[in-house]
N, C-alpha and C. Protein backbone atom coordinates (compact mmCIF):
# COMPACT_ATOMS: atom_id res chain seq x y z
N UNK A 1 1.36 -8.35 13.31
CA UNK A 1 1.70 -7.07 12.73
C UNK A 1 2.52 -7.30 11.46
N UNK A 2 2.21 -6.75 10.35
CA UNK A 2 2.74 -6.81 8.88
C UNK A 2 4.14 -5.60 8.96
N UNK A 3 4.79 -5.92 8.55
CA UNK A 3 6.11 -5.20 8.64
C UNK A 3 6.34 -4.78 7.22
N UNK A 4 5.50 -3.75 6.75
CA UNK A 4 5.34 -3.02 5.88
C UNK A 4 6.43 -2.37 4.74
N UNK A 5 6.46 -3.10 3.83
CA UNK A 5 8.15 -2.49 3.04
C UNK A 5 7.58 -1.71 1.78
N UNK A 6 8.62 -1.17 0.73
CA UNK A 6 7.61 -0.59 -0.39
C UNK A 6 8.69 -0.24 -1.29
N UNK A 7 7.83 -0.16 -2.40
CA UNK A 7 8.63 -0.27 -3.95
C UNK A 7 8.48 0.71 -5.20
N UNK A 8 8.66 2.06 -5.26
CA UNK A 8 8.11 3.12 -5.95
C UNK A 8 8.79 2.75 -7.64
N UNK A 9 7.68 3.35 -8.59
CA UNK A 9 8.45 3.14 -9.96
C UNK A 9 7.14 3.39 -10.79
N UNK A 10 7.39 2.94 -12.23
CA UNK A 10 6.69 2.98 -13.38
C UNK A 10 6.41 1.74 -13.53
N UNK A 11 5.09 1.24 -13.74
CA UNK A 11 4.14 -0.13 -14.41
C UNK A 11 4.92 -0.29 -15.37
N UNK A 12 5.65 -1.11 -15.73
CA UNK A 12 6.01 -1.53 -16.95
C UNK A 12 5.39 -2.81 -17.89
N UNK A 13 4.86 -3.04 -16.87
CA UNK A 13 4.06 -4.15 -17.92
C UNK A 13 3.13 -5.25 -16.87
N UNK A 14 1.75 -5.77 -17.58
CA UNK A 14 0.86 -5.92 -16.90
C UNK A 14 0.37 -7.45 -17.10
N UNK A 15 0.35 -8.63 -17.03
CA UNK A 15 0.36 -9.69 -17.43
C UNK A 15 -0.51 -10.67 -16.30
N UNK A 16 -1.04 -11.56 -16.73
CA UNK A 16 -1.57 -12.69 -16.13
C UNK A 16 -1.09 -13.57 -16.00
N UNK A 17 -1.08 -13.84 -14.07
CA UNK A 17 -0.17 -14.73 -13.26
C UNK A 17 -0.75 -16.28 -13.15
N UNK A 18 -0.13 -17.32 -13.52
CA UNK A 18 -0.99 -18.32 -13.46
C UNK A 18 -0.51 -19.14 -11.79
N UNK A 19 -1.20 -19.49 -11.12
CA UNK A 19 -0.86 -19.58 -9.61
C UNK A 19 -0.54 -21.24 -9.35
N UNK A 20 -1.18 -21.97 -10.20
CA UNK A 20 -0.70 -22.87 -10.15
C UNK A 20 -0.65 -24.05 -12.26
N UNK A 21 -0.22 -25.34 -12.30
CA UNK A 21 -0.01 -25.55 -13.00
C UNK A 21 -1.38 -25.81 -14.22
N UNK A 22 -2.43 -26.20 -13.41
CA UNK A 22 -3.46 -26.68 -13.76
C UNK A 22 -4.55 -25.40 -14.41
N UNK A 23 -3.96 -24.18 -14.28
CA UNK A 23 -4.40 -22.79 -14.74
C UNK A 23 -5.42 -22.40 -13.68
N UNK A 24 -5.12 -22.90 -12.56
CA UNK A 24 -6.05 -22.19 -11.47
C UNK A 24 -5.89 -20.56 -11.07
N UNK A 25 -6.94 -20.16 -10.88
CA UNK A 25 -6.66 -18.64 -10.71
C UNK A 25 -6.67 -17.58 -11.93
N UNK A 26 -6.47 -18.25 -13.04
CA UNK A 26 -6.62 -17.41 -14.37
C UNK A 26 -7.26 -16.61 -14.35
N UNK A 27 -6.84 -15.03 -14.83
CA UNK A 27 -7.42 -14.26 -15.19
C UNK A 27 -7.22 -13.16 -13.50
N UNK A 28 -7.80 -13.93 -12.42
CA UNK A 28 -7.94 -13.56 -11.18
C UNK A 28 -6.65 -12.94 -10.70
N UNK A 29 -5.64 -13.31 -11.10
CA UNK A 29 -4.20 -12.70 -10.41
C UNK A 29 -3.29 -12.50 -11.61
N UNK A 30 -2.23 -11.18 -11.23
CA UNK A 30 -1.45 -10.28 -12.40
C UNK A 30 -0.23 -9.97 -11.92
N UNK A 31 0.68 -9.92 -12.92
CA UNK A 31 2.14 -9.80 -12.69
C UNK A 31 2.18 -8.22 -12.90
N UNK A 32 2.27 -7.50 -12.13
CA UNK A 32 3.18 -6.33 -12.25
C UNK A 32 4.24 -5.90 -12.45
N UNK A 33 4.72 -5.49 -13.17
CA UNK A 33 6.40 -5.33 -13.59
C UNK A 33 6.89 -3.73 -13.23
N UNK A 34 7.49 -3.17 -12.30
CA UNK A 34 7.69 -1.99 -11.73
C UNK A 34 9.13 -1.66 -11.95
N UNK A 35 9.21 -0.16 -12.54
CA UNK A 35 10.96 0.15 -12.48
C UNK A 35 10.93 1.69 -11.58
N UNK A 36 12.62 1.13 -11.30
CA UNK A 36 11.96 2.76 -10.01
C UNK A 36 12.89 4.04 -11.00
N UNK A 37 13.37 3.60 -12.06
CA UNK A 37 13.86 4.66 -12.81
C UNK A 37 15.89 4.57 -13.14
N UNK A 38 16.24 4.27 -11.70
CA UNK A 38 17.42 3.59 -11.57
C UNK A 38 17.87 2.56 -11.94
N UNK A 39 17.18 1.65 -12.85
CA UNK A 39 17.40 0.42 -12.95
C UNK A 39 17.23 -1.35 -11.80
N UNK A 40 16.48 -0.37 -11.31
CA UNK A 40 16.07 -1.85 -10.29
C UNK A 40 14.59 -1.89 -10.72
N UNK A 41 14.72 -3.22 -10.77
CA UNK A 41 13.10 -3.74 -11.07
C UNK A 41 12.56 -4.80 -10.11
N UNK A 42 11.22 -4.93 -9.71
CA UNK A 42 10.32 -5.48 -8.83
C UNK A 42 9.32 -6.03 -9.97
N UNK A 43 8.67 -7.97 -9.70
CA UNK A 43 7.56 -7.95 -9.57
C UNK A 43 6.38 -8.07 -8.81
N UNK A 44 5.08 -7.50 -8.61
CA UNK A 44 4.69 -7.51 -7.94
C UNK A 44 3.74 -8.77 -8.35
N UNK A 45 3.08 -9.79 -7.55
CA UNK A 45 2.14 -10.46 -7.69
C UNK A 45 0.48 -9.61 -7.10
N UNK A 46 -0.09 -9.65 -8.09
CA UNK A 46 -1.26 -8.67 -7.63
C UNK A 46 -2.21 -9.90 -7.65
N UNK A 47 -3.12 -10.34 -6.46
CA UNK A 47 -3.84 -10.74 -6.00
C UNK A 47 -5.72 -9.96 -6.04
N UNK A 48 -6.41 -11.18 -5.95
CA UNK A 48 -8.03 -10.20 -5.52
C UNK A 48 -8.03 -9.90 -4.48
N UNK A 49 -7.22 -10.21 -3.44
CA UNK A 49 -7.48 -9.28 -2.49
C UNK A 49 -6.30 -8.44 -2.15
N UNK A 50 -5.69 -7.65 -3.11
CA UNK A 50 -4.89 -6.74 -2.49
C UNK A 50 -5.90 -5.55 -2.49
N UNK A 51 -4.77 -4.59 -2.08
CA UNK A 51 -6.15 -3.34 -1.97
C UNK A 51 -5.49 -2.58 -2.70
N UNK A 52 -6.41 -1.91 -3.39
CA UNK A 52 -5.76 -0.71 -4.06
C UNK A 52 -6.37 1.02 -3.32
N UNK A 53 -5.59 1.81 -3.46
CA UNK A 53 -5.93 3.37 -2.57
C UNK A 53 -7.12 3.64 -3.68
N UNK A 54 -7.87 4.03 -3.49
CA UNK A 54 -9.51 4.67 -4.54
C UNK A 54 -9.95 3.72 -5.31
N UNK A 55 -9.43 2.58 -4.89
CA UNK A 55 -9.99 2.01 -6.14
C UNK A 55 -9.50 2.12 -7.46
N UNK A 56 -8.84 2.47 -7.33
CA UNK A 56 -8.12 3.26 -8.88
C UNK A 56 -7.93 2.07 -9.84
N UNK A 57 -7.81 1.80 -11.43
CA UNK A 57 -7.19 1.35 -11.87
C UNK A 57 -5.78 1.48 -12.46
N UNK A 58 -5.11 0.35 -12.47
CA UNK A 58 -3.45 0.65 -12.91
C UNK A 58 -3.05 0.23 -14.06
N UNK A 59 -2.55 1.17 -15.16
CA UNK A 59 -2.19 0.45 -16.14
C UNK A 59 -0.82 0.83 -16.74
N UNK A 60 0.14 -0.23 -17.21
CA UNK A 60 1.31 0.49 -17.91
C UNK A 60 1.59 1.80 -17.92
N UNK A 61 2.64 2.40 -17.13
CA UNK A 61 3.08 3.78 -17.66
C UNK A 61 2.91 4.59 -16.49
N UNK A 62 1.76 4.21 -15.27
CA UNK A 62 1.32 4.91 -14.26
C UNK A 62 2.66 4.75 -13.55
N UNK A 63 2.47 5.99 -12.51
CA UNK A 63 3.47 5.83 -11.28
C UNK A 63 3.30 5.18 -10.27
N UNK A 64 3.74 4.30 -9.70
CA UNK A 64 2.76 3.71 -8.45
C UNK A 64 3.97 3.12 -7.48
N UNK A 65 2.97 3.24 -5.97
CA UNK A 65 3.68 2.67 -4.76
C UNK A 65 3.55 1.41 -4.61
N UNK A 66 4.01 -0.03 -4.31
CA UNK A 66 3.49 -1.26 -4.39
C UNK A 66 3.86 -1.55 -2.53
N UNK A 67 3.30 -2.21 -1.94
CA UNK A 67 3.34 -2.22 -0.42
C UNK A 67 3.15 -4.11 -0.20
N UNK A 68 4.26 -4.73 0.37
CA UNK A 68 3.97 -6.09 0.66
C UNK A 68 4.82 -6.06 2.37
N UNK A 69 4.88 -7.10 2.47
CA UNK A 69 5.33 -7.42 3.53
C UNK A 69 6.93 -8.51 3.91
N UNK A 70 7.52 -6.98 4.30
CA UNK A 70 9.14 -7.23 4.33
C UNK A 70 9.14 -8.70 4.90
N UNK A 71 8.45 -9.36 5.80
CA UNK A 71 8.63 -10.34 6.66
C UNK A 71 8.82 -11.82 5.59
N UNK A 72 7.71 -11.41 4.67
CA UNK A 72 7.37 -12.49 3.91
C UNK A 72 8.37 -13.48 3.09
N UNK A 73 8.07 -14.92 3.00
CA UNK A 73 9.21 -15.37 1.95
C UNK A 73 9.19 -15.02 0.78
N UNK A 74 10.45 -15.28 -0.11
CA UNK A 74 9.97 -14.57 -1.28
C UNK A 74 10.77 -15.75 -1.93
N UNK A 75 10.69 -15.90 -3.91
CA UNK A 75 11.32 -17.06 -4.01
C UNK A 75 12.75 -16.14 -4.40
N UNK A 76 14.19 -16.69 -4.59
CA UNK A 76 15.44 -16.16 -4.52
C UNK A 76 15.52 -16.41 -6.21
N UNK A 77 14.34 -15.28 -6.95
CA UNK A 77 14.47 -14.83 -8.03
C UNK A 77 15.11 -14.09 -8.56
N UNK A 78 15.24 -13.13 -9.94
CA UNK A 78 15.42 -12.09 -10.42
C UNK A 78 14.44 -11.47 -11.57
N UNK A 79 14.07 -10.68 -11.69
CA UNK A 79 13.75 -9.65 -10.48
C UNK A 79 13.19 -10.03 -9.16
N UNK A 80 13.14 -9.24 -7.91
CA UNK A 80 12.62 -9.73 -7.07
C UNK A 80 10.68 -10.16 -7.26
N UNK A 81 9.98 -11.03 -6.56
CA UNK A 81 8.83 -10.92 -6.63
C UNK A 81 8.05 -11.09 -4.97
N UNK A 82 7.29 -10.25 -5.37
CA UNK A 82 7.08 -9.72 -3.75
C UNK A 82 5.12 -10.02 -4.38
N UNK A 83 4.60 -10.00 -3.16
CA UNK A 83 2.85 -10.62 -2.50
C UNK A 83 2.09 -8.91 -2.60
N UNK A 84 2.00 -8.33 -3.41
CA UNK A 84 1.41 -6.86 -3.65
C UNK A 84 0.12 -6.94 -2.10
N UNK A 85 0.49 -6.45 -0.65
CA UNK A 85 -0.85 -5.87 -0.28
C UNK A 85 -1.42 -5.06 -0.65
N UNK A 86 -0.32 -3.58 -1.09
CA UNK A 86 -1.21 -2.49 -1.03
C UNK A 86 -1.02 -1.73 -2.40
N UNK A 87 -1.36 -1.08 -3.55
CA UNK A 87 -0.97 -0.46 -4.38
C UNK A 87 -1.81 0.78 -4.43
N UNK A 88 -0.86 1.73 -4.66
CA UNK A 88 -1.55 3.23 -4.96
C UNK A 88 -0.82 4.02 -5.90
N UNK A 89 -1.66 4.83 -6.53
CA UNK A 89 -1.04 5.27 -7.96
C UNK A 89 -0.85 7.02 -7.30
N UNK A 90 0.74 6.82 -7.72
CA UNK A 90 1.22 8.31 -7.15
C UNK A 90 -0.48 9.50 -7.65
N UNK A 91 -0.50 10.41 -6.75
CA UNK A 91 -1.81 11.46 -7.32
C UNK A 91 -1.10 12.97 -6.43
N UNK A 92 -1.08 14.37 -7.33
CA UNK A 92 -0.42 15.08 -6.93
C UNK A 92 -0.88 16.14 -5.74
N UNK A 93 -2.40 15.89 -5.51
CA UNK A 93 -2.61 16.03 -4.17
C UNK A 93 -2.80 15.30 -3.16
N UNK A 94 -2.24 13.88 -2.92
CA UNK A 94 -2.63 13.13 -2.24
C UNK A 94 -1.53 12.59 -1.94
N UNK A 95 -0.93 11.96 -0.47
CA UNK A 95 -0.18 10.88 -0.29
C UNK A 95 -0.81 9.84 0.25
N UNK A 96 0.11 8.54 0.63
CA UNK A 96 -0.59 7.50 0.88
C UNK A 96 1.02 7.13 2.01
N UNK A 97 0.79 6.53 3.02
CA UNK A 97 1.78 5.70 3.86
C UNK A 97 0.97 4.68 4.31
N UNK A 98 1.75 3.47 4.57
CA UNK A 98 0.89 2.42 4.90
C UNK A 98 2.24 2.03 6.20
N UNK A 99 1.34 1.68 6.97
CA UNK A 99 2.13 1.30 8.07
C UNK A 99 1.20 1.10 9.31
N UNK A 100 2.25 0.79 10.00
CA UNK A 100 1.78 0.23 12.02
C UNK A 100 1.86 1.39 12.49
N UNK A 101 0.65 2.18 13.06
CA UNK A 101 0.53 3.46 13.97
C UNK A 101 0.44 3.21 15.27
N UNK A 102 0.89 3.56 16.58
CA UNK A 102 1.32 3.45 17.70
C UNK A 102 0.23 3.81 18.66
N UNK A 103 0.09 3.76 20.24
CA UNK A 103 -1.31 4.09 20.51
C UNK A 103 -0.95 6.17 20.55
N UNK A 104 -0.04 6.74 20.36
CA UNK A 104 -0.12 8.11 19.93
C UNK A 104 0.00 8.52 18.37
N UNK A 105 -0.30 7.41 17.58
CA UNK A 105 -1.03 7.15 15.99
C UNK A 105 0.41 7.74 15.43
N UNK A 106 1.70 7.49 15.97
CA UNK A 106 2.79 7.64 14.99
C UNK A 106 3.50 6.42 14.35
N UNK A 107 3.68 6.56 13.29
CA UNK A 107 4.08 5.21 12.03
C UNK A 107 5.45 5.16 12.75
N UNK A 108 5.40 3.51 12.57
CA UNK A 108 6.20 2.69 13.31
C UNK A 108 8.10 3.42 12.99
N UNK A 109 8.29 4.25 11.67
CA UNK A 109 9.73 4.29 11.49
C UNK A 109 9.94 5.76 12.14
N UNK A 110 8.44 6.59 12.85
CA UNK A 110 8.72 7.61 13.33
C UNK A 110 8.91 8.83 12.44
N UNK A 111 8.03 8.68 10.90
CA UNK A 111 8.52 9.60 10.21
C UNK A 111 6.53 10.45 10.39
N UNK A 112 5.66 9.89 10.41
CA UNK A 112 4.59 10.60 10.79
C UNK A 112 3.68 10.37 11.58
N UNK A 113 3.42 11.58 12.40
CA UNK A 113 1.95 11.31 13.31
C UNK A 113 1.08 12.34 12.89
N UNK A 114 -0.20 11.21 13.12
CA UNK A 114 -1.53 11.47 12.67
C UNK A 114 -2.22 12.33 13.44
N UNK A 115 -3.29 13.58 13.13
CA UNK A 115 -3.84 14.35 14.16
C UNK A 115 -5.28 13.89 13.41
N UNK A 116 -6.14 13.03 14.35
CA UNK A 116 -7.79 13.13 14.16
C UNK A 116 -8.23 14.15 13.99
N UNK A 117 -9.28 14.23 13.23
CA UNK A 117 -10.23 15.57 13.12
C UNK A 117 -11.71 14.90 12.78
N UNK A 118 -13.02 15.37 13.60
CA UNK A 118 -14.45 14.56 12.66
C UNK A 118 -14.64 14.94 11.43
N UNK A 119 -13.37 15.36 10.70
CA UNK A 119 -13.65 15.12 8.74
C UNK A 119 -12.81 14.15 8.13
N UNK A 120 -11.87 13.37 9.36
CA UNK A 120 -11.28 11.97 9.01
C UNK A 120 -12.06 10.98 9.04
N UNK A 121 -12.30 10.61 7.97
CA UNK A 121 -13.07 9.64 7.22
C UNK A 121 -12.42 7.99 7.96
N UNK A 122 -12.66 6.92 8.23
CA UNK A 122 -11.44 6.14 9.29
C UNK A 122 -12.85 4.77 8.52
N UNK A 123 -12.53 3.93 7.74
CA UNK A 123 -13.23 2.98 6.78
C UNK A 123 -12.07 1.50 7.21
N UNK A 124 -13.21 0.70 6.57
CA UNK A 124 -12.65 -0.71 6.68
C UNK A 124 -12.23 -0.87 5.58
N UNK A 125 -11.20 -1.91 4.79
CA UNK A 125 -10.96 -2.08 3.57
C UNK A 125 -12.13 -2.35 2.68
N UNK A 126 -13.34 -2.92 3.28
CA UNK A 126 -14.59 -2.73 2.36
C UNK A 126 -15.62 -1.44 2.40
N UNK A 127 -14.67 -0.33 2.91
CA UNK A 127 -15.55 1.05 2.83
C UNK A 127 -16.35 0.87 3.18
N UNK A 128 -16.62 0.61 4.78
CA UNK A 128 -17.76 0.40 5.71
C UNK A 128 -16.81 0.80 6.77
N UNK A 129 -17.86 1.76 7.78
CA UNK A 129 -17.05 2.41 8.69
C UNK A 129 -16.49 1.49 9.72
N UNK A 130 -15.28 2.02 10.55
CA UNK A 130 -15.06 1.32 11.27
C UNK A 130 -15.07 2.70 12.59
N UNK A 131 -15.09 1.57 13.56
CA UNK A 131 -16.17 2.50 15.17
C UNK A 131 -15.31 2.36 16.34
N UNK A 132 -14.05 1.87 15.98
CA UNK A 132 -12.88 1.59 16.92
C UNK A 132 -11.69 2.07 16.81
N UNK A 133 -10.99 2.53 17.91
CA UNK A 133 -10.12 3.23 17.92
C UNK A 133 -8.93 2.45 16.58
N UNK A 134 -8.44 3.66 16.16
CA UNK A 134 -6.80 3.35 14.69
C UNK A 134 -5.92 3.34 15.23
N UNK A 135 -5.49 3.56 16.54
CA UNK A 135 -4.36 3.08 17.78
C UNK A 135 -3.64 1.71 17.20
N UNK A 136 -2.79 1.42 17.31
CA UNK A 136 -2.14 0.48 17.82
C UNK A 136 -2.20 -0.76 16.56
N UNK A 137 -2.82 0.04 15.48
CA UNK A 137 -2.99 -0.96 14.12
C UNK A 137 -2.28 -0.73 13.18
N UNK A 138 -2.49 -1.42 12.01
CA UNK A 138 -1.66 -1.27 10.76
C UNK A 138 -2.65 -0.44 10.14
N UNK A 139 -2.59 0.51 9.20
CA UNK A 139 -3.23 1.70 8.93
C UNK A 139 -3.07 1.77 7.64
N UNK A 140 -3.63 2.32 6.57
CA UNK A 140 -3.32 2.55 5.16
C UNK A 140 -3.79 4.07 5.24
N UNK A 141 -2.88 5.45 5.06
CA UNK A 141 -3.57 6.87 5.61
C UNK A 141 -3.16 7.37 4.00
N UNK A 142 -4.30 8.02 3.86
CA UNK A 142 -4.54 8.84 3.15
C UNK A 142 -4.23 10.22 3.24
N UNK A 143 -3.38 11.03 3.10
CA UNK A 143 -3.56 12.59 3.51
C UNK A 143 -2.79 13.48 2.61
N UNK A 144 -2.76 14.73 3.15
CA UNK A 144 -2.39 16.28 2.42
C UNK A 144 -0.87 16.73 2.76
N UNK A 145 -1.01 17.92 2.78
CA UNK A 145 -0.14 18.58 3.78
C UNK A 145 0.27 17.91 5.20
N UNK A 146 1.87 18.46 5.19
CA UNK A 146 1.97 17.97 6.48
C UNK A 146 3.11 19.00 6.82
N UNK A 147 3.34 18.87 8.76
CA UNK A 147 3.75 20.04 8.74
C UNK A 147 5.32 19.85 8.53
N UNK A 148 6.34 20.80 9.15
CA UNK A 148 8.12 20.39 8.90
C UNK A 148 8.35 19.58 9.92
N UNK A 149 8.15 19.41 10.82
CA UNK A 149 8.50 19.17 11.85
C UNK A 149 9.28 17.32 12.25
N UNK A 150 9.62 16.96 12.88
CA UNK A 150 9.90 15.48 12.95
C UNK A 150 9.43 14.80 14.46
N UNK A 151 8.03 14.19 14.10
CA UNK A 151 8.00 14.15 13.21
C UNK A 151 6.89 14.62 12.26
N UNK A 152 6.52 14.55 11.59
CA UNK A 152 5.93 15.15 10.03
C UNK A 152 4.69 14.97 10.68
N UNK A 153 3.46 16.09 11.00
CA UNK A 153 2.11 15.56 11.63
C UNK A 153 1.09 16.06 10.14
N UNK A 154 0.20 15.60 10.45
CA UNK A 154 -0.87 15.80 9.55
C UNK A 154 -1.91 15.20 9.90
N UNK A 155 -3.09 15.73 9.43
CA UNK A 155 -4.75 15.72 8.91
C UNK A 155 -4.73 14.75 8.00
N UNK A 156 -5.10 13.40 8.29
CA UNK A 156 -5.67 12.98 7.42
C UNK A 156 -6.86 12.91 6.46
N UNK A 157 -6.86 12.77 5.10
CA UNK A 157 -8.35 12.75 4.65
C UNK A 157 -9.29 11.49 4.76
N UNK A 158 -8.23 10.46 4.97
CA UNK A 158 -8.98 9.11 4.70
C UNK A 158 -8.10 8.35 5.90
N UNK A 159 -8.33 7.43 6.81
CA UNK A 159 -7.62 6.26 7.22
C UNK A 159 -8.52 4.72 6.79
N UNK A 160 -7.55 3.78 6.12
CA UNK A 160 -8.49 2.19 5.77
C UNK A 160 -7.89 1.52 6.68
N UNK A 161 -8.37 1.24 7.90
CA UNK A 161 -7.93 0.10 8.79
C UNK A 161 -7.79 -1.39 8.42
N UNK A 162 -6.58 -1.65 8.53
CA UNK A 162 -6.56 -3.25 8.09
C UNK A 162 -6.40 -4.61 9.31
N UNK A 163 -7.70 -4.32 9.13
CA UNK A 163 -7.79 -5.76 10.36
C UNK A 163 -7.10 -6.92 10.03
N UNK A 164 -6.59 -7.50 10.56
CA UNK A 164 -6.00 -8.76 10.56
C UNK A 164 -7.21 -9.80 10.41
């Protein structure tokens, strides 16, 4: 289980990460440079296989969520640099939470549970359906509205299951 952390801000700048000395990886992996407005800055290492929410592309200036994994080592840089799993570009009808859903599909910090409906769309990270229960997994949810309550339930529009 990925222990899901996250980093909100503005792209500040978009650059090519070289992974090792010999220029392996060129071109293939990107430095993200993120400010959350306050003066703290994150980079993200963006990988080919992170995922991004729609597919979207990201460029300088966008708003975006960056999602890695609190567990992970990191080197004892400045700014911090964190392993980008998940990135999604803020959109003003849409949210995104990424997290471990429980077998009653509530995110692990208890701030939302999920209500199925057959217009929840429930995909693999390669947008090919998936046919097994979203219980008890790490989840990338897509959704709308949600209600006041705590905790916070909602309709999702999309769930991307991330298999291990």
């Amino acid at each position: 289980m990925v222990s899901f952390k996250s980093f909100h801000g503005t792209v500040t700048m978009i650059t090519d990460f070289m992974i090792s000395q010999n220029g392996e990886g060129a071109g293939c992996y990107k430095l993200m440079s993120v400010e959350d407005g306050y003066g703290a800055l994150v980079n993200f290492v963006v990988s080919p296989t992170t995922y991004f929410v729609d597919h979207i592309m990201i460029a300088a200036g966008d708003r975006i969520t960056g999602y890695y994994d609190g567990d992970a080592p990191v080197p004892l840089i400045f700014p911090p640099q964190y392993q980008a799993l998940v990135m999604a570009k803020d959109n003003p009808y849409q949210n995104v939470k990424v997290d471990y859903f429980n077998s009653q599909l509530e995110s692990s910090d208890g701030q939302l549970k999920l209500n199925l409906s057959p217009s929840t769309q429930i995909v693999l990270r390669n947008d090919q359906a998936f046919t097994g229960n979203p219980a008890n997994r790490n989840l990338i949810v897509v959704y709308g509205p949600t209600t006041r309550s705590i905790p916070a339930q909602t309709t999702p529009y999309k769930i991307i299951v991330w298999c291990s």
